[in-house]
Protein backbone atom coordinates (compact mmCIF):
# COMPACT_ATOMS: atom_id res chain seq x y z
CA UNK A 1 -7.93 24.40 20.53
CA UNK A 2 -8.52 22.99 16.95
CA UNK A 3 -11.71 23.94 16.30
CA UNK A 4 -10.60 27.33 16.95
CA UNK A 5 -7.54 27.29 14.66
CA UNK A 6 -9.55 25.43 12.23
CA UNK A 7 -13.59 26.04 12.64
CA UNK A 8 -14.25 24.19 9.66
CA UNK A 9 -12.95 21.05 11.54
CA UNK A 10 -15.43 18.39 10.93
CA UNK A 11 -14.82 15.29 13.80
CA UNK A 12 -15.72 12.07 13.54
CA UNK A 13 -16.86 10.01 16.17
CA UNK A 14 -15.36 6.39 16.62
CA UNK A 15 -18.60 3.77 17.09
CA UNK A 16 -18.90 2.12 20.54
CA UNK A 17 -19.84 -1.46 21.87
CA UNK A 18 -19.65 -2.62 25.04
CA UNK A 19 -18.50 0.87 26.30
CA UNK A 20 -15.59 0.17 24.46
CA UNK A 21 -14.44 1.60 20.76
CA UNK A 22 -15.70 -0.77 18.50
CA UNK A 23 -12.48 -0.98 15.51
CA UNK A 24 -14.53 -3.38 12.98
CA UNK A 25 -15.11 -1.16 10.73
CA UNK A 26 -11.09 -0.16 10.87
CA UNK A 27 -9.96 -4.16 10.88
CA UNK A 28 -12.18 -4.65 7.68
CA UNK A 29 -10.88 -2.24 5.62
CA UNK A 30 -7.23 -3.50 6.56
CA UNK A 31 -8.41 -6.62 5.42
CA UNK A 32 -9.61 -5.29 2.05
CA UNK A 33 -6.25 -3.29 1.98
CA UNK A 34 -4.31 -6.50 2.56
CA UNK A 35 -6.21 -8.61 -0.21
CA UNK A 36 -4.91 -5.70 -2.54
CA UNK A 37 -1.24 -5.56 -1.17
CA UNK A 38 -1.47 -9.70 -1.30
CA UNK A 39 -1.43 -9.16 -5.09
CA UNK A 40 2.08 -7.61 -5.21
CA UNK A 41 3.93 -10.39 -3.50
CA UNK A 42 4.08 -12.24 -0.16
CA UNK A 43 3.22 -10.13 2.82
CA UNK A 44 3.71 -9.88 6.54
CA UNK A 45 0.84 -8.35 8.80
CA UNK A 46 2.37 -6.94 11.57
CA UNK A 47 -0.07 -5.22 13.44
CA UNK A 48 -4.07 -3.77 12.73
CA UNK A 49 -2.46 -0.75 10.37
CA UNK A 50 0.72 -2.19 8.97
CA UNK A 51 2.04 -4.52 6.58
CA UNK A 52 5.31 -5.60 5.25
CA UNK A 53 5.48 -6.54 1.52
CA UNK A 54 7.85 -8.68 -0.02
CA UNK A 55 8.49 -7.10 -3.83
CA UNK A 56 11.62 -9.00 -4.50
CA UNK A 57 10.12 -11.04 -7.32
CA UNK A 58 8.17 -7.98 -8.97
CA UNK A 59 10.67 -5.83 -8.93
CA UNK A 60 13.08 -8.88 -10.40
CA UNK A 61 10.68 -8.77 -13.03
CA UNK A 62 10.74 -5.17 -13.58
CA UNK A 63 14.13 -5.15 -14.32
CA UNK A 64 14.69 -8.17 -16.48
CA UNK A 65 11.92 -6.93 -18.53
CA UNK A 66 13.76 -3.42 -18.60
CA UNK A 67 17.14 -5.22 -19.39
CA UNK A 68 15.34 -7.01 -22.41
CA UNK A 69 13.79 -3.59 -23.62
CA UNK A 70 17.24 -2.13 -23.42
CA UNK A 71 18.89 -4.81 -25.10
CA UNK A 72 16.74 -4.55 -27.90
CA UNK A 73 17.01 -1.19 -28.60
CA UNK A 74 20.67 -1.50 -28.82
CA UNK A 75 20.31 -4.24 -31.06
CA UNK A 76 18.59 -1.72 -33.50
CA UNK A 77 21.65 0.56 -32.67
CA UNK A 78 19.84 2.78 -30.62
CA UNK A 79 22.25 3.90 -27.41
CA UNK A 80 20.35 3.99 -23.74
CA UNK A 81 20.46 7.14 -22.52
């Protein structure tokens, strides 16, 4: 039924091992993924596709930095919008 709503479709076959899907390919790029996401903060793998990632101490970060901006901009007399 989808290639005849779509006949463009273009499907891609998973590879096979064993008679089985082989999911390397899939579990190293989550583990490139997860060497990127490592660099926001601490993180929680919590299955093959999904992560959890703490930002607490970025986003702390963020904000102070904000704050400062903000505070020196008033101190030039210039209102925050």
């Amino acid at each position: 039924e989808a290639r005849r709503l779509c006949p463009g479709l273009r499907t891609v076959q998973v590879p096979t091992a064993r008679g089985k899907a082989d999911l390397q390919i899939y579990r190293d790029a989550g583990a490139e993924v997860v060497s990127v996401l490592r660099e926001g903060g601490p993180l929680e793998r919590s299955s093959v596709d999904e992560v959890f990632v703490d930002v607490t101490e970025a986003a702390r970060r963020c904000l102070e930095a904000a704050r400062a901006d903000q505070a020196r901009w008033e101190a030039r007399g210039v209102a925050a919008a």
